[in-house]
Protein backbone atom coordinates (compact mmCIF):
# COMPACT_ATOMS: atom_id res chain seq x y z
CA UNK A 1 -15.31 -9.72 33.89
CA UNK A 2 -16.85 -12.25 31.86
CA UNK A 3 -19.04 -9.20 29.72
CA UNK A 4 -15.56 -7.64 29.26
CA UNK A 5 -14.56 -11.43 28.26
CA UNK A 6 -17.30 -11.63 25.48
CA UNK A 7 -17.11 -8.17 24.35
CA UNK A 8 -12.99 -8.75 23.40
CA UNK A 9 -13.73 -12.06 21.77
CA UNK A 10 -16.18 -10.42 19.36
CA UNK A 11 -13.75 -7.66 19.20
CA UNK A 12 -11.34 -10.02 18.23
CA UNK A 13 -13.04 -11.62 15.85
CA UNK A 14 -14.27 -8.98 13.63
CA UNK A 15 -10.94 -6.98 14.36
CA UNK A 16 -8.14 -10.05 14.56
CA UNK A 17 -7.04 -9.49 10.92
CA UNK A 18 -6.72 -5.76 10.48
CA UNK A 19 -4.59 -6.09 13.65
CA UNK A 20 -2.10 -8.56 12.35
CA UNK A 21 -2.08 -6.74 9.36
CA UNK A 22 -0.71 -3.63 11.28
CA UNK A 23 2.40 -5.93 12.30
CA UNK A 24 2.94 -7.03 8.92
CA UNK A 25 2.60 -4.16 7.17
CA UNK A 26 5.19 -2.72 9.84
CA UNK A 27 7.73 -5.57 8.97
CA UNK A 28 7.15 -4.09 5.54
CA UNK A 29 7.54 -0.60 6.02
CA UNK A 30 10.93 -1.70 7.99
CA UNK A 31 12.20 -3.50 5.35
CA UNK A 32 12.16 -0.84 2.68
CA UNK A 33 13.54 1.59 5.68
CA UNK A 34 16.64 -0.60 5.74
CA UNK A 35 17.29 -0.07 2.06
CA UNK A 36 16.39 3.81 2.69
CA UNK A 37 18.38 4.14 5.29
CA UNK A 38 21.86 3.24 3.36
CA UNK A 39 20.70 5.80 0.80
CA UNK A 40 18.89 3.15 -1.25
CA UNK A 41 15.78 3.94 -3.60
CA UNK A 42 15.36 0.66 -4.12
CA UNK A 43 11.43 -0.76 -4.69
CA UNK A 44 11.85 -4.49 -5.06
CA UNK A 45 10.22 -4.91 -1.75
CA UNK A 46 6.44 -6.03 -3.00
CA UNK A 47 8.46 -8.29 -5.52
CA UNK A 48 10.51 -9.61 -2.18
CA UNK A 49 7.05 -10.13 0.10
CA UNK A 50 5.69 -11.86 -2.34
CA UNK A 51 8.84 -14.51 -2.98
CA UNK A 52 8.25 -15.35 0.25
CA UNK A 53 4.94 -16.14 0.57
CA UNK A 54 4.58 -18.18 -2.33
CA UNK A 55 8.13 -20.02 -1.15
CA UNK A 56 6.47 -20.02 2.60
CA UNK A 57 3.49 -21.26 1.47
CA UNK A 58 4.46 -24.07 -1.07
CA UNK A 59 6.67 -25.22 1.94
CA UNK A 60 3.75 -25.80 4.25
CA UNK A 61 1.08 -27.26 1.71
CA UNK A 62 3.40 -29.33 -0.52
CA UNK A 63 5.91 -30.31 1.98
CA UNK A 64 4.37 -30.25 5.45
CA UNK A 65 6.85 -28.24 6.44
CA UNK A 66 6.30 -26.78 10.40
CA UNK A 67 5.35 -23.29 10.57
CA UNK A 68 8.93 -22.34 11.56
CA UNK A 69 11.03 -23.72 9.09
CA UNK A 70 8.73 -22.66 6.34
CA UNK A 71 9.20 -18.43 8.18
CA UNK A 72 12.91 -19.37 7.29
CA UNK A 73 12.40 -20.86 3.93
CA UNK A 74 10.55 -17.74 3.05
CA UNK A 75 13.33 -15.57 4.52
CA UNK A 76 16.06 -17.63 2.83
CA UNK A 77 14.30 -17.58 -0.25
CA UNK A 78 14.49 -13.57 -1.52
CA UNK A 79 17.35 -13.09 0.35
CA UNK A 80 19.41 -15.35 -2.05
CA UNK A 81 17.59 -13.90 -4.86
CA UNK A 82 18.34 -10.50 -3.67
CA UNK A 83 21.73 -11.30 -3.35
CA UNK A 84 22.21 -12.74 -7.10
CA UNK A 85 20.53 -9.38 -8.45
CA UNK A 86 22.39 -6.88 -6.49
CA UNK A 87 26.05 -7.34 -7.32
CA UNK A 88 24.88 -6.25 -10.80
CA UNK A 89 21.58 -3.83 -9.89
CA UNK A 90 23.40 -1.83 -6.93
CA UNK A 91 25.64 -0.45 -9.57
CA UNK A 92 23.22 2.19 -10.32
CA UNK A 93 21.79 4.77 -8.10
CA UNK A 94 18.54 7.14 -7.91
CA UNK A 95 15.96 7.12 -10.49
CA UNK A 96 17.37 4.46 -12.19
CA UNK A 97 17.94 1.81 -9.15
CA UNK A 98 14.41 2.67 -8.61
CA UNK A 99 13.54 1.60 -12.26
CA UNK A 100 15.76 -1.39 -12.37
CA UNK A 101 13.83 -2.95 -9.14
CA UNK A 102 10.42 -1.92 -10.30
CA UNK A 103 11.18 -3.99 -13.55
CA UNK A 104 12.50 -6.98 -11.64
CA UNK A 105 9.12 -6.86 -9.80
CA UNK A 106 7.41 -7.12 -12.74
CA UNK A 107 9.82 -9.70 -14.00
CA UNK A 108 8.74 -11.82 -10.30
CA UNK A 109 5.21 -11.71 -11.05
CA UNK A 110 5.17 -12.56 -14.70
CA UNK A 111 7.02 -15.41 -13.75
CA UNK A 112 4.37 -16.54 -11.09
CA UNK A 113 1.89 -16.09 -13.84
CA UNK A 114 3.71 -18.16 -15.82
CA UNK A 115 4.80 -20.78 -13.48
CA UNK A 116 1.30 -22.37 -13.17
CA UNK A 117 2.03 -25.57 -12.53
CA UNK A 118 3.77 -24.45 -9.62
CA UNK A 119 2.48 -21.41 -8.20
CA UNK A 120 -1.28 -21.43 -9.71
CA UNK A 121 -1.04 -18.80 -12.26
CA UNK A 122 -3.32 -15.53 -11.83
CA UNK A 123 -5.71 -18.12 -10.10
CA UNK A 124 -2.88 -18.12 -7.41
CA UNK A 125 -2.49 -20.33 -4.01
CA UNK A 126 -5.61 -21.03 -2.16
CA UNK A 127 -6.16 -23.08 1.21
CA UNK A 128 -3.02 -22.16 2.78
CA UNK A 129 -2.87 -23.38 6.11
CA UNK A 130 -4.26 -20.19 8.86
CA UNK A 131 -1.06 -20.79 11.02
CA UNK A 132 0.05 -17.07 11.64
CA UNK A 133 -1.30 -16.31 15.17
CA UNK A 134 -1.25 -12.84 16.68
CA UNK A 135 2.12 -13.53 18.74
CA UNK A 136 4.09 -14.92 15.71
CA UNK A 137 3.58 -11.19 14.52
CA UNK A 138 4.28 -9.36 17.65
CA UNK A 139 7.58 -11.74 18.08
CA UNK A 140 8.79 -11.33 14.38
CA UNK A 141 8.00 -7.01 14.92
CA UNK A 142 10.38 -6.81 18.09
CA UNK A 143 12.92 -9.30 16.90
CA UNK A 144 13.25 -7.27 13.94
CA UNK A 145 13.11 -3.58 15.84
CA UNK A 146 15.15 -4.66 18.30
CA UNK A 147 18.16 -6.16 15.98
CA UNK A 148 17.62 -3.19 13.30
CA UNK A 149 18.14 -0.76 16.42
CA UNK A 150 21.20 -2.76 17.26
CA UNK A 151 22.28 -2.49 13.57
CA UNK A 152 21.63 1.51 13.14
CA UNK A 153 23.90 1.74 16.31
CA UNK A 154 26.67 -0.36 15.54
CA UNK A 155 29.55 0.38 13.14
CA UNK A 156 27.67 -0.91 10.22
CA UNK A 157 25.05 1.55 11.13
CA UNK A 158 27.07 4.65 10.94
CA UNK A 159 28.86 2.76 7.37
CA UNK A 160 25.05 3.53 5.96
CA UNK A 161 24.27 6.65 7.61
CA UNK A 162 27.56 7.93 5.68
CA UNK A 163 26.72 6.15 2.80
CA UNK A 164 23.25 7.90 2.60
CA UNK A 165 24.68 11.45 3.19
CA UNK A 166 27.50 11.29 1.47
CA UNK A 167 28.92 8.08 -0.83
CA UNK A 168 31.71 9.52 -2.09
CA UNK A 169 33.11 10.57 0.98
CA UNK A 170 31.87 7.05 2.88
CA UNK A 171 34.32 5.76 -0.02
CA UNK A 172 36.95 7.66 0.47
CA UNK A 173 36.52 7.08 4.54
CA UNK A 174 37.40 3.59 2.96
CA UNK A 175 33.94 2.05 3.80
CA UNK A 176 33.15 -0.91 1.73
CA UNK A 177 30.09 0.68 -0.63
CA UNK A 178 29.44 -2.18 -2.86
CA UNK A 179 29.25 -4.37 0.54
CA UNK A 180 27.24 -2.64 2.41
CA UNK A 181 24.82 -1.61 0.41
CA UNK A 182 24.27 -5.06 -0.81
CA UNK A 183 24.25 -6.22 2.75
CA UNK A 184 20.91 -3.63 3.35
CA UNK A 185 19.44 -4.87 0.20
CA UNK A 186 19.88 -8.34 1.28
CA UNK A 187 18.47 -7.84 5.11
CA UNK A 188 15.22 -5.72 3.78
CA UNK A 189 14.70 -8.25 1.68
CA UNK A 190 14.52 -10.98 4.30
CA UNK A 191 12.55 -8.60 6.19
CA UNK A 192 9.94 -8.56 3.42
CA UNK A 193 9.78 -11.97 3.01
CA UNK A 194 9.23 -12.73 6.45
CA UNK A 195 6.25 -10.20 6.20
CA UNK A 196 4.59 -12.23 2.87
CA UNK A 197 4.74 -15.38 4.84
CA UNK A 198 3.01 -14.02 7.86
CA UNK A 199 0.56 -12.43 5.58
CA UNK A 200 0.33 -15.67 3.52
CA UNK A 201 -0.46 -18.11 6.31
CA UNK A 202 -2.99 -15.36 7.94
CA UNK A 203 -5.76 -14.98 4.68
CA UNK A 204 -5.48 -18.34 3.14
CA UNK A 205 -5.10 -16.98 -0.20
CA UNK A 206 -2.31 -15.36 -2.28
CA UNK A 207 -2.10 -14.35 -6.11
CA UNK A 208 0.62 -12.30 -8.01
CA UNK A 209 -1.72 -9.34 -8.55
CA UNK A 210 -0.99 -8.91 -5.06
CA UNK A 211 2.74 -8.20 -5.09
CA UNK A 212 2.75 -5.24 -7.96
CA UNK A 213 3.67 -1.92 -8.35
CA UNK A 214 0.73 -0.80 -6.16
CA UNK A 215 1.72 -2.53 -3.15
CA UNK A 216 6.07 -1.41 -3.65
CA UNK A 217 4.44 1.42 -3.63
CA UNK A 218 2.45 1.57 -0.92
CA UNK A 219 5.46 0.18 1.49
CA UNK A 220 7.56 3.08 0.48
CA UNK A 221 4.71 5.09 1.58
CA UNK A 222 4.16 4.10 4.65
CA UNK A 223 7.89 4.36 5.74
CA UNK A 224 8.06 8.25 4.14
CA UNK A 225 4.83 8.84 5.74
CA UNK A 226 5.98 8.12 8.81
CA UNK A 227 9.27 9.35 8.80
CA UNK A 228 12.47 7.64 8.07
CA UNK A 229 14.42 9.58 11.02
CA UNK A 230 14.06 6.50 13.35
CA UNK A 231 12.71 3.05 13.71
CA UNK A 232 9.55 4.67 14.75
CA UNK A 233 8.86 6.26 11.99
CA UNK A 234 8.05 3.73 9.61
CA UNK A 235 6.17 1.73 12.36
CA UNK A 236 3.46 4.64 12.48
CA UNK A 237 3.68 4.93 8.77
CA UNK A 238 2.27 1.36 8.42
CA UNK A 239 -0.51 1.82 11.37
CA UNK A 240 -1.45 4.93 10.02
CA UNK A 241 -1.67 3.63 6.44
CA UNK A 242 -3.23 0.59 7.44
CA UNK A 243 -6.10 1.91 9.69
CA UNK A 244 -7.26 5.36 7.93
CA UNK A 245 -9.29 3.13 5.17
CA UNK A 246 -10.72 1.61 8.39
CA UNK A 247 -11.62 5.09 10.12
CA UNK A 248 -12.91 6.41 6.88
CA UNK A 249 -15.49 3.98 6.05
CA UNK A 250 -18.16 5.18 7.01
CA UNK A 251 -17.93 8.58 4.16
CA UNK A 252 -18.53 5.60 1.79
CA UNK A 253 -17.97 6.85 -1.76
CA UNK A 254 -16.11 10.05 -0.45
CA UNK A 255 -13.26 7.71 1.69
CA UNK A 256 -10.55 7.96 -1.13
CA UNK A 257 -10.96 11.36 -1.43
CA UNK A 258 -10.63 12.34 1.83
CA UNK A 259 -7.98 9.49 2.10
CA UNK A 260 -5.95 10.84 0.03
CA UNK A 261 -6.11 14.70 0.68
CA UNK A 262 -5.24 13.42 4.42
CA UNK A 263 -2.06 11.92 2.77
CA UNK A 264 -1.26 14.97 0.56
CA UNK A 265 -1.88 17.46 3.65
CA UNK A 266 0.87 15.08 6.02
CA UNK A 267 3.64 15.78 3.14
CA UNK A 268 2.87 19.21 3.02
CA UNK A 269 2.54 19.99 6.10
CA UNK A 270 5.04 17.43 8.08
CA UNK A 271 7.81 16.96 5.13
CA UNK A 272 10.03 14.59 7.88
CA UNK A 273 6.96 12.42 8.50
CA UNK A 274 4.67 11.94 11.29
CA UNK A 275 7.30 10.72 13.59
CA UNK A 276 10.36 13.67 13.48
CA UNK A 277 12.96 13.19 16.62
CA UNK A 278 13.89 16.93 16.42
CA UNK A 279 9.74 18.21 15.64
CA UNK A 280 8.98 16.71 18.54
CA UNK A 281 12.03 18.08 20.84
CA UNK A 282 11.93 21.61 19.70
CA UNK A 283 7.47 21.02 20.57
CA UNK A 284 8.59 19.64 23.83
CA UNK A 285 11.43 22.78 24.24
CA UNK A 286 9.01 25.75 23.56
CA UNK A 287 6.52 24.11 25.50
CA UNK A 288 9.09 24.49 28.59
C-alpha cells in the first residue's frame, strides 16, 4: 500500500497538470458544442476563455476575491459581453458568423495588449494564485454535462436541434430564432469562461497570445474530432487532442507529423467523429 502510495504521488506530480487540463479543455470543447449544436459556426470561444481568465484572475489578485466568486465573475463576465455582441453578430450565418467572431477575437486580444495598465500587455498576468484543484475541475465537468444533457432534452433542446437542421422551418414552427440562438451563444460562452479561469488559477500565468486564432481553433477541433452527435463526443475530442502530443513524444522531431496525419486519417476515415451513437450500434448489431 504505501509503494502504491508513493508511486501515485509522483504520478501525480509529474502528471497533475496534463490531467486538469483534460477537464478544461473538455469544458472547452463543450462550450463551442453548445453553439454547434443550434447550428452555430460561431469561433469566439478562445476570445470568451480568455475574458474570463483575465476577469477571474484580476478578481483574485487585485480584489481578494474567494475562489468561488471570482469562477462566477469570470462566467458573468463574457457572458454579458456575449450577449451585447450577439443581438447584432447572430444576424449572419455560415462563413460569415464564423468571420465576424474570429475578428471580435482579435478585437479581445488587441485590447488586452493595449490595456496594459490593467491586464499587463503582451507581458500578461503572472503570479496568479494556484487555487484550481483537481475536484474544482471534475465538479465544474459534471455540472456542466449533466445540465447541457438536461438542456439537449428539454424543449429548448429540440428548439436547436430544429434550428440546426432546418431554420427556416424552426421559424415557421414559430420557434423564437433570434432567442435561442443568442441564448446558446450566451451559455457557451459562460462555459468558456469558466474553462479560462480554471486554466488561469492552475499555471500561474496568462498572456493574450494565448487566446488567438490557434487556440478557437483548436476547440472547434476537438469537438468535430470527437463528434458532435452527443455530449460524448466532444469530451473525447478534448482527451484525445489533449493527450496525443503526450503519447507522441517520444518520435521527437517527427511528433507533428505523425500528429497530424493521425488527425487527417480520423476525418477521413470517421467523418461523424470518434464518438458516433449510430457507428457504434450498427458495430454492436453485426457483431450480434
Amino acid at each position: 500500500m504505501d509503494a502504491f502510495l508513493l508511486w501515485f504521488d509522483e504520478f501525480w506530480a509529474v502528471y497533475s497538470n496534463l490531467i486538469l487540463t483534460l477537464g478544461i479543455n473538455a469544458l472547452l470543447a463543450l462550450s463551442i458544442w453548445l453553439t454547434l449544436a443550434c447550428g452555430l459556426l460561431a469561433l469566439a470561444n478562445a476570445a470568451f476563455m480568455g475574458i474570463g481568465a483575465y476577469a477571474g484572475a484580476l478578481a483574485t489578485m487585485n480584489y481578494d476575491s474567494p475562489f468561488a466568486l471570482s469562477l462566477v465573475v469570470a462566467m458573468a463576465a463574457p457572458s454579458l459581453v456575449a450577449l451585447a455582441i450577439g443581438v447584432p453578430v447572430l444576424r449572419l450565418g455560415g462563413v460569415y458568423l464564423a468571420m465576424a467572431t474570429l475578428g471580435f477575437g482579435e478585437v479581445v486580444r488587441v485590447v488586452i495588449l493595449n490595456t496594459e495598465s490593467i491586464t499587463g500587455g503582451a507581458l500578461g498576468l503572472n503570479g496568479i494564485p494556484q487555487q484550481t484543484q483537481w475536484w474544482h475541475v471534475a465538479l465544474a465537468l459534471a455540472i456542466v454535462v449533466f445540465m447541457l444533457a438536461r438542456l439537449h432534452r428539454s424543449k429548448t433542446g429540440r428548439a436547436f436541434e430544429a434550428i440546426k437542421v432546418d431554420e427556416t422551418a424552426a421559424g415557421l414552427m414559430g420557434i423564437d430564432l433570434r432567442a435561442h440562438k443568442l441564448l446558446a451563444f450566451v451559455l457557451g460562452a459562460a462555459i468558456a469562461g469558466l474553462a479560462g479561469a480554471l486554466n488561469a488559477h492552475l499555471t500561474f500565468f496568462i498572456g493574450p497570445q494565448e487566446y488567438g486564432f490557434d487556440r478557437g481553433v483548436e476547440i472547434l477541433t476537438m469537438a468535430i474530432l470527437g463528434g458532435i452527435g452527443s455530449l460524448i463526443g466532444p469530451v473525447i475530442g478534448a482527451f484525445f487532442l489533449t493527450l496525443l502530443p503526450e503519447l507522441l513524444r517520444g518520435l521527437a522531431d517527427f511528433r507533428l507529423i505523425v500528429n497530424g496525419l493521425i488527425l487527417v486519417s480520423v476525418v477521413l476515415f470517421l467523418p461523424n467523429g470518434l464518438w458516433d451513437p449510430a457507428r457504434i450500434r450498427n458495430w454492436f448489431g453485426a457483431r450480434r
